[in-house]
C-alpha atoms as a PDB file:
ATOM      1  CA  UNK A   1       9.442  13.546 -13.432  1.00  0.00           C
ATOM      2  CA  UNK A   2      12.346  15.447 -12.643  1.00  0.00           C
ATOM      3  CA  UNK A   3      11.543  16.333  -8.923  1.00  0.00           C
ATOM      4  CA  UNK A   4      13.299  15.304  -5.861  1.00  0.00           C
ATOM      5  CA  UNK A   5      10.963  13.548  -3.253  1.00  0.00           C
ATOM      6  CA  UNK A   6      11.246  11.907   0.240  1.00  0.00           C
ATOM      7  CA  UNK A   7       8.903   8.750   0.981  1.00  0.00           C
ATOM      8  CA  UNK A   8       9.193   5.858   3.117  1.00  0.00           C
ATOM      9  CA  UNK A   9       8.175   3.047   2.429  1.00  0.00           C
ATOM     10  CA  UNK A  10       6.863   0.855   5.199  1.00  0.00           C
ATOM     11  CA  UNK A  11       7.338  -2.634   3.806  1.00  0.00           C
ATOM     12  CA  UNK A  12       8.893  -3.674   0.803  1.00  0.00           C
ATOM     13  CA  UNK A  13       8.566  -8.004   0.389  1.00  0.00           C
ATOM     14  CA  UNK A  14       8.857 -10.296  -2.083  1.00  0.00           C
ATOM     15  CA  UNK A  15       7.297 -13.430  -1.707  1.00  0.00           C
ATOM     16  CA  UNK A  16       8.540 -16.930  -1.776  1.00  0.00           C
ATOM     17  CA  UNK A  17       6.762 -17.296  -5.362  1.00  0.00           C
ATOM     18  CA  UNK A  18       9.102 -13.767  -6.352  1.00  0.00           C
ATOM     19  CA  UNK A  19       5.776 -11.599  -5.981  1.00  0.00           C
ATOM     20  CA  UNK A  20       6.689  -7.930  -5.142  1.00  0.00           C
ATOM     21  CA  UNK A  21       5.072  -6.727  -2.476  1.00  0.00           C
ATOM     22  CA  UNK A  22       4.697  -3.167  -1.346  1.00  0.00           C
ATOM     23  CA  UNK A  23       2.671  -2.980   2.088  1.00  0.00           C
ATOM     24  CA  UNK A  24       1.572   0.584   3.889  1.00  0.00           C
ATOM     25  CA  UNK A  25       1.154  -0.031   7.464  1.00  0.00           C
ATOM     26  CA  UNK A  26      -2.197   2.009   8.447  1.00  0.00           C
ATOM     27  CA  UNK A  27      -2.196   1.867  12.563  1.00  0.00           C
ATOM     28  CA  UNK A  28      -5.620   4.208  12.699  1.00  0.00           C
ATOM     29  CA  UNK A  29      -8.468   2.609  14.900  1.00  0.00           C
ATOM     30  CA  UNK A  30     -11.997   2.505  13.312  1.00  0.00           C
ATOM     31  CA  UNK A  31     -14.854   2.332  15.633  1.00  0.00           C
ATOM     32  CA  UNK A  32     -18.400   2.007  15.125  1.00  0.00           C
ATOM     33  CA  UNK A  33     -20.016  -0.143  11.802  1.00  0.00           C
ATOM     34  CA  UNK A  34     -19.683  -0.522   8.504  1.00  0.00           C
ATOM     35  CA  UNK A  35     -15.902  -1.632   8.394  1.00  0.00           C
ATOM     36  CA  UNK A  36     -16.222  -2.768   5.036  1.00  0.00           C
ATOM     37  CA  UNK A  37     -16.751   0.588   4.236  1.00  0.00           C
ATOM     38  CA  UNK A  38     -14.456   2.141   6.220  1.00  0.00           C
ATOM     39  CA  UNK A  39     -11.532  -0.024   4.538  1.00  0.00           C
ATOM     40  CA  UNK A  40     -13.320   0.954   1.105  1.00  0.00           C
ATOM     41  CA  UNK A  41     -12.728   4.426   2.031  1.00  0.00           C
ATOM     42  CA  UNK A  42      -9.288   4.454   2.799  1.00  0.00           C
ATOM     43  CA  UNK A  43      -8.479   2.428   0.030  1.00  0.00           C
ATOM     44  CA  UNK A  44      -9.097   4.756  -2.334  1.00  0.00           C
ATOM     45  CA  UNK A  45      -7.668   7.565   0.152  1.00  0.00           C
ATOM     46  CA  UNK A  46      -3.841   5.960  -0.049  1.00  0.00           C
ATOM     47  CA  UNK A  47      -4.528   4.939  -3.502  1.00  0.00           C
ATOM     48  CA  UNK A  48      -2.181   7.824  -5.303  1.00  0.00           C
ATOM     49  CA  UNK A  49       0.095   7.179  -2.155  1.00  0.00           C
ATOM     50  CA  UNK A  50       0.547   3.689  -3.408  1.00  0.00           C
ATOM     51  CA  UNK A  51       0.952   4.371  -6.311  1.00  0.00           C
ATOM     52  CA  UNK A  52       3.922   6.992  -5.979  1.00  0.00           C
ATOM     53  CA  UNK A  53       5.755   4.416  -4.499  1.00  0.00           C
ATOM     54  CA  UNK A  54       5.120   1.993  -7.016  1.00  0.00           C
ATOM     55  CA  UNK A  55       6.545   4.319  -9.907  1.00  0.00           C
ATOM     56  CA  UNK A  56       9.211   4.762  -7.756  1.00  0.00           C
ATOM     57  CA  UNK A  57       9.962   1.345  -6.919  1.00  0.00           C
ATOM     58  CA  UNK A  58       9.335   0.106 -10.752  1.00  0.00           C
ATOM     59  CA  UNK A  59      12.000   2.966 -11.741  1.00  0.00           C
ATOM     60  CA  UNK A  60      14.441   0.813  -9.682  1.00  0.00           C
ATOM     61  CA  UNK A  61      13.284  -2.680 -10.275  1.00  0.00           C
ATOM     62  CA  UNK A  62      11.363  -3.049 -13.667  1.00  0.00           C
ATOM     63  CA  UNK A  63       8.438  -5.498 -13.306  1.00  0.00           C
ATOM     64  CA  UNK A  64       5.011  -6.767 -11.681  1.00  0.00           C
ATOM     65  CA  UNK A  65       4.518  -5.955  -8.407  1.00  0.00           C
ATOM     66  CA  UNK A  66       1.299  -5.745  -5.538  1.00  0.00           C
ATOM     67  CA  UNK A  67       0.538  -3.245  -3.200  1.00  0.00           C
ATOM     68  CA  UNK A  68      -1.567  -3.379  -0.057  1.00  0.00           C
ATOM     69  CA  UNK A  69      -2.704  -1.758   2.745  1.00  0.00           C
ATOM     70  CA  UNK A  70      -2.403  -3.523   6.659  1.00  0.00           C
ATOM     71  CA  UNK A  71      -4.149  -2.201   9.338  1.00  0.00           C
ATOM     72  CA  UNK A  72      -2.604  -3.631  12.269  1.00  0.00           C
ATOM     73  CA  UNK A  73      -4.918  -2.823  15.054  1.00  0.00           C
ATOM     74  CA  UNK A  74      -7.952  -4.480  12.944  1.00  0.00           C
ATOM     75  CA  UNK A  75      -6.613  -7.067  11.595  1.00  0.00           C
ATOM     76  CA  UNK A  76      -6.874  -6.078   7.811  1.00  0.00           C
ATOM     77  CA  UNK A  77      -5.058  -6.064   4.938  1.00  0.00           C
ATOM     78  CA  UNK A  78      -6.339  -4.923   1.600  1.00  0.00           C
ATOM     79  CA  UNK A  79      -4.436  -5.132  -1.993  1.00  0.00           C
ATOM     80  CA  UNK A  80      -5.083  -1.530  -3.977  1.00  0.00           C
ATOM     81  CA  UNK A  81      -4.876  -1.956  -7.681  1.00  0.00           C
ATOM     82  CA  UNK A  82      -2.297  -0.662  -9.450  1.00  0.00           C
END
């Protein structure tokens, strides 16, 4: 779009079946219930994050690609549609 911008990406894979990966590394605790809803939430939260970064990526690389979130400390990883 004509703008200069600065990201980092945390992990950038591609799969032994050539599936594009890009994974955001989310190292937040959650405590208490309801961490269905808690991954729900954030989901949506690092949606348009994801989604920068896909743009980006498909800018330099044309074609299909995934994105997820991993949350480390809970043992979670969630794709985010693109």
């Amino acid at each position: 779009e004509g703008i200069i911008v600065n990201v980092s990406i945390d992990r950038f894979l591609v799969s032994s079946q050539g599936e594009r990966w890009l994974v955001d590394f989310k190292t937040g605790s959650h405590e208490g219930g309801d961490l269905h809803g808690f991954l729900a939430q954030e989901a949506e939260r690092h949606r348009p994050q994801l989604l920068r970064y896909a743009s980006l990526v498909r800018a330099l690389q044309p074609g299909p690609l995934r994105a997820a979130l991993y949350f480390p400390l809970l043992g979670e990883f969630r794709e985010i549609d693109l």
